[in-house]
C-alpha atoms as a PDB file:
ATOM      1  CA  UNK A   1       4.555 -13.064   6.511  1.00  0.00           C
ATOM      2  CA  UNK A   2       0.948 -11.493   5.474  1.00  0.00           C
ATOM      3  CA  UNK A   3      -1.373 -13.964   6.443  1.00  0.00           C
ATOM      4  CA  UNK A   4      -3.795 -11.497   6.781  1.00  0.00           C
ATOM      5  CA  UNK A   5      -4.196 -11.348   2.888  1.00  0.00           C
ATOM      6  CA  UNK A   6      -6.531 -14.388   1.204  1.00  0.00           C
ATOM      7  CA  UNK A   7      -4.349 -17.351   0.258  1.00  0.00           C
ATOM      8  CA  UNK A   8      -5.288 -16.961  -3.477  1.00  0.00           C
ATOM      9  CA  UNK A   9      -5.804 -13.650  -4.373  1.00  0.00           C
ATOM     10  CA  UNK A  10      -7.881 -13.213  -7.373  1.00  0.00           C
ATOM     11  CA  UNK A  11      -5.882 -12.106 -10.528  1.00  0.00           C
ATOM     12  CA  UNK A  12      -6.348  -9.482 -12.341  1.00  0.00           C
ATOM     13  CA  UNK A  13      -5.775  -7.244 -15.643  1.00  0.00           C
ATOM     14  CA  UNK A  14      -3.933  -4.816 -15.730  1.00  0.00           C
ATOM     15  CA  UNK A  15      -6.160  -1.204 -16.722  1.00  0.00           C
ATOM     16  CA  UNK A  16      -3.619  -0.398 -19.365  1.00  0.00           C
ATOM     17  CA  UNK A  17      -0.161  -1.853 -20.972  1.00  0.00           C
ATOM     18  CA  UNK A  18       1.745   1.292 -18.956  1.00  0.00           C
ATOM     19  CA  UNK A  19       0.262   0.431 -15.899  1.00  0.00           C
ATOM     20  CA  UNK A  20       3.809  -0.226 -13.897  1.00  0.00           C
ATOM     21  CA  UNK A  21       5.496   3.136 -15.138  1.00  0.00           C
ATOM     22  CA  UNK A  22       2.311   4.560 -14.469  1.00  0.00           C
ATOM     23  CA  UNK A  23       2.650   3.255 -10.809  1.00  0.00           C
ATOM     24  CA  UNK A  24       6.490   4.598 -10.678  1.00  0.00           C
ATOM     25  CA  UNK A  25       5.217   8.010 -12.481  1.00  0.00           C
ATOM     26  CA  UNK A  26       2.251   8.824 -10.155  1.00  0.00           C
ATOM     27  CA  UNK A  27       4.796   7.758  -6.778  1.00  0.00           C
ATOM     28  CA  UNK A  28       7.356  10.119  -7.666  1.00  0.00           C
ATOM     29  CA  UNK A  29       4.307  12.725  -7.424  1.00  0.00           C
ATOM     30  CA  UNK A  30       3.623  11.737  -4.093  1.00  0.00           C
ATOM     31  CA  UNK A  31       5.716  14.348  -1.718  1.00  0.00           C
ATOM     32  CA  UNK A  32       4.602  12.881   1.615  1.00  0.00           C
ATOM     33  CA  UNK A  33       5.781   9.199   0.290  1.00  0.00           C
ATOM     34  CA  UNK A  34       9.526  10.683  -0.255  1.00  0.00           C
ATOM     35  CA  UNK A  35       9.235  12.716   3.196  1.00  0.00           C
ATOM     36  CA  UNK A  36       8.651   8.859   4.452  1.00  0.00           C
ATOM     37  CA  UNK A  37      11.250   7.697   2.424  1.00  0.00           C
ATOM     38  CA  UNK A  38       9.151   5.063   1.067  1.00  0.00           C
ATOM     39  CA  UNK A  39       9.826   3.326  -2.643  1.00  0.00           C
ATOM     40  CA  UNK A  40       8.160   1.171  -4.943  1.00  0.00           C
ATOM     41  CA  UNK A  41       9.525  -2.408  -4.426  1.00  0.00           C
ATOM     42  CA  UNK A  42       6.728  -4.569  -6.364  1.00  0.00           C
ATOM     43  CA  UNK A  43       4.031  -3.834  -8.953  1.00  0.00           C
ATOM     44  CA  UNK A  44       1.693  -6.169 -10.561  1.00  0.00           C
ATOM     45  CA  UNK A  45      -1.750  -6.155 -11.593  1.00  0.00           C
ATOM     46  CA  UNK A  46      -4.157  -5.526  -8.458  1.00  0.00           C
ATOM     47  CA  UNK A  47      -0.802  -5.734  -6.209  1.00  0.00           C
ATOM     48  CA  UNK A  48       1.431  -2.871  -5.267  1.00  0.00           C
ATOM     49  CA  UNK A  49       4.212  -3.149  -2.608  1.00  0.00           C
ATOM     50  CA  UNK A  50       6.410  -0.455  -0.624  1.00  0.00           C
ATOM     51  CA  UNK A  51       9.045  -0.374   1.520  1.00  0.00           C
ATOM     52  CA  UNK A  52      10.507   2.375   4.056  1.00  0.00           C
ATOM     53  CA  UNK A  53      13.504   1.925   6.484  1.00  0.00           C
ATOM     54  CA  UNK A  54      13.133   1.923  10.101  1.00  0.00           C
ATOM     55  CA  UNK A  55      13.316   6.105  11.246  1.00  0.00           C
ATOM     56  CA  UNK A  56      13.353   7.479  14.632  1.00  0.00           C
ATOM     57  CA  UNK A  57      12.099  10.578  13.706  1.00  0.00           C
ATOM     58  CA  UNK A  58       8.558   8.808  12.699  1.00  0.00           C
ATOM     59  CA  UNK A  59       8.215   6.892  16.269  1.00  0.00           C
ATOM     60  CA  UNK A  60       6.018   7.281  18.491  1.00  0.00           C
ATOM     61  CA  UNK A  61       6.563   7.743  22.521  1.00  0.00           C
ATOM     62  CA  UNK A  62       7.020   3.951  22.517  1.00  0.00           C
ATOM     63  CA  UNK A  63       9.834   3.773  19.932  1.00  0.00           C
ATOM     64  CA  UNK A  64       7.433   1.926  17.580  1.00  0.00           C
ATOM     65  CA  UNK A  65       6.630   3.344  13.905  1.00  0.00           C
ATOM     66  CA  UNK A  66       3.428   5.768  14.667  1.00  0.00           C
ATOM     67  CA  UNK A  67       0.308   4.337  13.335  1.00  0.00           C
ATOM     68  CA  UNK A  68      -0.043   7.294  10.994  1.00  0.00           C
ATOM     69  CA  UNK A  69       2.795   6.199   9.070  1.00  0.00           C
ATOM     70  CA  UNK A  70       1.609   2.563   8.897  1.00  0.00           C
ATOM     71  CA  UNK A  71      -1.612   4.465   8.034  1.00  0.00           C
ATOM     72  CA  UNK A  72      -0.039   6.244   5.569  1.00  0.00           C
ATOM     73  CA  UNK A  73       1.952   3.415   3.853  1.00  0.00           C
ATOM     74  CA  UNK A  74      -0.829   1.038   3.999  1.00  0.00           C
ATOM     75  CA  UNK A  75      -3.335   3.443   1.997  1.00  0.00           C
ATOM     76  CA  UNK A  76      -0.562   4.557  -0.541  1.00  0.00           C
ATOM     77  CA  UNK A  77       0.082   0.472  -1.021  1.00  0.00           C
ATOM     78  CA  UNK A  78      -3.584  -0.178  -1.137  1.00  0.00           C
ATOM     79  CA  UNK A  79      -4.435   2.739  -3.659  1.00  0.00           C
ATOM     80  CA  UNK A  80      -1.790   2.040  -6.261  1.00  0.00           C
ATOM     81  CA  UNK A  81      -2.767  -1.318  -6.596  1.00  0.00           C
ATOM     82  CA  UNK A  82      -6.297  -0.217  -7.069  1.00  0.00           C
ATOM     83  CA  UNK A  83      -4.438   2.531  -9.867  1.00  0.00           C
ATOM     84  CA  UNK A  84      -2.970  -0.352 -11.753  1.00  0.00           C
ATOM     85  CA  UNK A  85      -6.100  -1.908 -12.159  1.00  0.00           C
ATOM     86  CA  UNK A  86      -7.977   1.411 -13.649  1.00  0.00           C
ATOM     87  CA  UNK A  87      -8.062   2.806 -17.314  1.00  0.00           C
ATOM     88  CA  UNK A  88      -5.336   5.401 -18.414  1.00  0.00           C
ATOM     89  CA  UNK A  89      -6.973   8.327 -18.367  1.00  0.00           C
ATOM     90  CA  UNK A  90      -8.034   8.103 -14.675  1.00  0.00           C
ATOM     91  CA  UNK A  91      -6.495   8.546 -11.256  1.00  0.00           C
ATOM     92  CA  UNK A  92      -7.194   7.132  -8.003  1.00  0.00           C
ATOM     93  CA  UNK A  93      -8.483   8.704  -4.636  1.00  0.00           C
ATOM     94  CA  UNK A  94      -8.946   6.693  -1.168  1.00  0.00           C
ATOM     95  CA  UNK A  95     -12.823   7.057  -0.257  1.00  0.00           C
ATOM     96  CA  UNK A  96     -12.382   5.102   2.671  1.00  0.00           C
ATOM     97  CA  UNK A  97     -10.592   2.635   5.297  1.00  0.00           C
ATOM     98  CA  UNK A  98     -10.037   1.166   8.242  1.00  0.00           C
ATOM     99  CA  UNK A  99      -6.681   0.412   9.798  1.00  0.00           C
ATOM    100  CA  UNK A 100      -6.064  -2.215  12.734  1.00  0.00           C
ATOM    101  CA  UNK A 101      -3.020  -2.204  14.626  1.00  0.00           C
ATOM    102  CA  UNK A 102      -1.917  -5.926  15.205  1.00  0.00           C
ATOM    103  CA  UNK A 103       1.174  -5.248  17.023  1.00  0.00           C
ATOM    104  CA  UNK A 104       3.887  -2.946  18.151  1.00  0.00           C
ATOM    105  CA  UNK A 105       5.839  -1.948  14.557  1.00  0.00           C
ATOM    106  CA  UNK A 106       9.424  -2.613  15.774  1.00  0.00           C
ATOM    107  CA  UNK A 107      11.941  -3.630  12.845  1.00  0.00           C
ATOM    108  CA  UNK A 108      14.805  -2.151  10.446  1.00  0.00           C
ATOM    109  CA  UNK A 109      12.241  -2.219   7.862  1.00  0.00           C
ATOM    110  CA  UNK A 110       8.566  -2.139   6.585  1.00  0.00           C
ATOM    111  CA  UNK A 111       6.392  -3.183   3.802  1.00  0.00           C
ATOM    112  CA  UNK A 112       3.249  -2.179   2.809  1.00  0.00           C
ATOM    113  CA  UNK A 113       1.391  -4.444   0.498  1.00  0.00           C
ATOM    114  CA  UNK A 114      -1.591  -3.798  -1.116  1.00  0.00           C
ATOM    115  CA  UNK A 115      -3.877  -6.459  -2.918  1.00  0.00           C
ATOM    116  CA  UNK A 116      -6.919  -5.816  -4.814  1.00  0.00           C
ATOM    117  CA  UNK A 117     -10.175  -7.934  -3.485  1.00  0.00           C
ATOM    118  CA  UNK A 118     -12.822  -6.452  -6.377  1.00  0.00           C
ATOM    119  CA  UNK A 119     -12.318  -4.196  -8.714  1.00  0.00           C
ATOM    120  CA  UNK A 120     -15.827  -2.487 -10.619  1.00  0.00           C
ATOM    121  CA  UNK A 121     -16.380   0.391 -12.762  1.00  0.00           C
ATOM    122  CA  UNK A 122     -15.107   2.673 -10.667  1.00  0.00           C
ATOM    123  CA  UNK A 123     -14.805   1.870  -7.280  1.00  0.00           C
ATOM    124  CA  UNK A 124     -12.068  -1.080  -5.904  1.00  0.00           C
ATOM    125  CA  UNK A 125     -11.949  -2.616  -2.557  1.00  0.00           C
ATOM    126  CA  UNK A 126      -8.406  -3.004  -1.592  1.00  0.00           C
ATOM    127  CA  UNK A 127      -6.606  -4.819   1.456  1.00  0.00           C
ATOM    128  CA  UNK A 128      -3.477  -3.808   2.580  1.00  0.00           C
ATOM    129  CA  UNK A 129      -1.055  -5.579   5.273  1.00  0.00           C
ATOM    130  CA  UNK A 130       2.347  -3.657   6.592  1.00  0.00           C
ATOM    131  CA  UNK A 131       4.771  -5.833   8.026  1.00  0.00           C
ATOM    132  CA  UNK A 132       7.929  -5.325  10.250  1.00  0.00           C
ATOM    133  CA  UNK A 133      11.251  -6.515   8.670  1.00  0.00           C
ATOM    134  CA  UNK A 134      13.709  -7.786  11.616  1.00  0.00           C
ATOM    135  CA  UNK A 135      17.722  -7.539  11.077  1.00  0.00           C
ATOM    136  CA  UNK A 136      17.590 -11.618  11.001  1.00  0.00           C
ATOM    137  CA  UNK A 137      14.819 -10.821   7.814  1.00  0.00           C
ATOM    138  CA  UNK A 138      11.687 -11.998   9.585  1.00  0.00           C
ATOM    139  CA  UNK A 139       8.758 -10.766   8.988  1.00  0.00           C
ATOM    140  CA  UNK A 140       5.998  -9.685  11.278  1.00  0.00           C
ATOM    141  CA  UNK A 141       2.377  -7.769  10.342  1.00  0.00           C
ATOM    142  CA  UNK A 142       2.056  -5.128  12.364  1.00  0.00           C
ATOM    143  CA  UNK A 143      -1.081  -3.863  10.385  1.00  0.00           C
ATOM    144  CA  UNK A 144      -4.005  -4.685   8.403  1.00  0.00           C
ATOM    145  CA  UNK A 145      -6.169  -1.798   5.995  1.00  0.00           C
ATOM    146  CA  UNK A 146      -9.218  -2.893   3.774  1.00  0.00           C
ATOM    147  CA  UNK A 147      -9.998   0.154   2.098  1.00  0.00           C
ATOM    148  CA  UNK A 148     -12.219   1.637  -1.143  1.00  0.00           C
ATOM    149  CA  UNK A 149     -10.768   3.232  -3.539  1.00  0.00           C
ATOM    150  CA  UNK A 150     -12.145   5.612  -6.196  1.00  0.00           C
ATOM    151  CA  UNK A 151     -11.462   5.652 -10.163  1.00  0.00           C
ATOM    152  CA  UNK A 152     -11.683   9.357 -11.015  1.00  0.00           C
ATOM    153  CA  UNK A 153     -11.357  10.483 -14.210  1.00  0.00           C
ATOM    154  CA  UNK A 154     -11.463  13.982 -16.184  1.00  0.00           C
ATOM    155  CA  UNK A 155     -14.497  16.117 -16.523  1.00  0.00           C
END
């Protein structure tokens, strides 16, 4: 469930024809992603999704998922949908976001998905929503990110 998202996203184009491997190319980069063990489960223009399995070791006191993590997978999720959206010779850097915590993350698995609001010359505004798998394959948002992402490209 991510009804935090709009119910009709605007579409987009993609920024060039290699924009998925692109996605899958940059990811593979990302060392703190595989530390997560998160993966690339969805990419289409302006919309990114990841998923990561339920780990102990990245709990908090509570037993939930810490918020850095949801942190972390929301503005990964929110930035490479902004990236698939950009021209080929660029890259993409988070210049900003904010990240509510809706409730307790508590499931066998999460998914970050990030959707694309605007996307200008060079910067993107970007919403992401992480959601809680259950065992019984409910789904629950846990939290919300709208952030701004950067186009950067070489000097």
């Amino acid at each position: 469930m991510t009804e935090a998202l709009p119910a009709h996203p605007p579409t987009f184009s993609p920024g060039c024809p290699e924009y998925v491997q692109r996605v899958h190319d940059s990811f593979r980069e990302q060392a703190f992603m595989r530390t997560l063990g998160a993966s690339v489960a969805e990419v289409a223009p302006g919309t990114v999704t990841l998923v990561m399995p339920y780990r102990e070791d990245l709990t908090q006191q509570n037993g939930f998922l810490h918020a850095g993590v949801t942190a972390a997978l929301a503005d990964s999720a929110a930035g490479y949908a902004a990236y698939t959206v950009m021209a080929p010779d660029s890259n993409v850097l988070s210049i900003e976001f904010k990240h509510n915590l809706l409730s307790p993350a508590i499931g066998a698995r999460f998914h970050a998905r990030g959707q694309v609001l605007r996307a200008g010359k060079q910067i993107v505004v970007v919403q992401a929503t992480v959601t809680a798998e259950q065992p019984d394959g409910r789904e629950k948002s846990v939290a919300l990110m709208q952030a701004t992402m950067m186009q950067v490209r070489p000097a």
